[in-house]
Protein backbone atom coordinates (compact mmCIF):
# COMPACT_ATOMS: atom_id res chain seq x y z
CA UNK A 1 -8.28 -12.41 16.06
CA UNK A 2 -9.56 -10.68 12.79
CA UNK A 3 -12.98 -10.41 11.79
CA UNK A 4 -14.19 -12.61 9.04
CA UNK A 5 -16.85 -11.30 6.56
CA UNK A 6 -19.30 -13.18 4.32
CA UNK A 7 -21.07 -12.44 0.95
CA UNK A 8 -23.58 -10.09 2.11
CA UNK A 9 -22.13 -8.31 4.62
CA UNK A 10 -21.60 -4.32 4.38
CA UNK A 11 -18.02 -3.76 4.25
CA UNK A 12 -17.11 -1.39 7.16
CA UNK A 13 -13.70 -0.55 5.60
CA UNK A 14 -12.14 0.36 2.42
CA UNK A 15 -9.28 -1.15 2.27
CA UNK A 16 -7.13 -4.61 1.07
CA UNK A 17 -8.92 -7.66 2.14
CA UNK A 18 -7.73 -11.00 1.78
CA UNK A 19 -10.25 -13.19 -0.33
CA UNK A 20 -9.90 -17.34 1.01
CA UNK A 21 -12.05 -19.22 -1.24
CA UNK A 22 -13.10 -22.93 -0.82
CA UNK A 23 -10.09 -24.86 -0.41
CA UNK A 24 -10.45 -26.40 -4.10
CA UNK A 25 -11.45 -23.16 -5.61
CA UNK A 26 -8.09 -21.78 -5.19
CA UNK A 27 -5.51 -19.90 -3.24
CA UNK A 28 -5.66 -16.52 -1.17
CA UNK A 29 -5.34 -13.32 -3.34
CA UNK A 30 -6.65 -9.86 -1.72
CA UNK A 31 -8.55 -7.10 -3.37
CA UNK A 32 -9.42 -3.57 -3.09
CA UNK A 33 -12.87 -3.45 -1.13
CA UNK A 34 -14.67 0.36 -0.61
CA UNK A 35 -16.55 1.09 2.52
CA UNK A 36 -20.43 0.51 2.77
CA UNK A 37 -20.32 -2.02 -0.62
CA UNK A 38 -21.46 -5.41 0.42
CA UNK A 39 -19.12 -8.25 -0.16
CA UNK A 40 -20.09 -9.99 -3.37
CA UNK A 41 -20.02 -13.89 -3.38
CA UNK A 42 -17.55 -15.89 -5.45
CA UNK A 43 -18.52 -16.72 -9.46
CA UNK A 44 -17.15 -20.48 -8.88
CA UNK A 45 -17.82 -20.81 -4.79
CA UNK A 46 -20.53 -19.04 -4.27
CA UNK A 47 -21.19 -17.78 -0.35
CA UNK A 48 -18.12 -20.36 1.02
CA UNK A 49 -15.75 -17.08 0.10
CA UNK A 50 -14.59 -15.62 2.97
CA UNK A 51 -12.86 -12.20 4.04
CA UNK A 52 -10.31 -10.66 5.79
CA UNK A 53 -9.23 -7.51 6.16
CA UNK A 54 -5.48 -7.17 5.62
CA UNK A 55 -5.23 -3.11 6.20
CA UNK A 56 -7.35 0.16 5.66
CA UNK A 57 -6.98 2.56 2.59
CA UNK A 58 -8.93 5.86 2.73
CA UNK A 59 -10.84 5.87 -0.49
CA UNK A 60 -9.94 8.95 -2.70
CA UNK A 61 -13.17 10.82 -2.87
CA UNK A 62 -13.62 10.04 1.23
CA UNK A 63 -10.16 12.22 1.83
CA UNK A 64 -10.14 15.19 3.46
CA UNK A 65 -7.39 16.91 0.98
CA UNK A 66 -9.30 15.40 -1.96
CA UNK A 67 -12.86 16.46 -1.68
């Protein structure tokens, strides 16, 4: 079972999350989310946003061949 995250939490990640909002809010989406950010609460939902990660990304400047 995957972890769920809340608004606040530090991401420990970068990667694609998927974003489920209150149900009447609306649908899953995902977004790009970058290691040791904290997950931001929803404009319209506030902290019922929840999220998931779907799979890891190396960020760019965190790359060994890119540094």
């Amino acid at each position: 079972m995957a972890t769920v995250y809340k608004p606040g939490d530090k991401v420990p990640a970068s990667g694609i999350y998927d974003v489920l909002h209150d149900s009447e809010h609306t649908e899953r989406h995902q977004v790009t989310v970058i290691y040791g950010k904290i997950f931001p609460p929803c404009n319209h939902c506030g902290n019922k946003v929840r999220y998931k990660l779907a799979y890891k990304a190396k960020h760019i400047e965190s790359h060994d061949l890119f540094k």
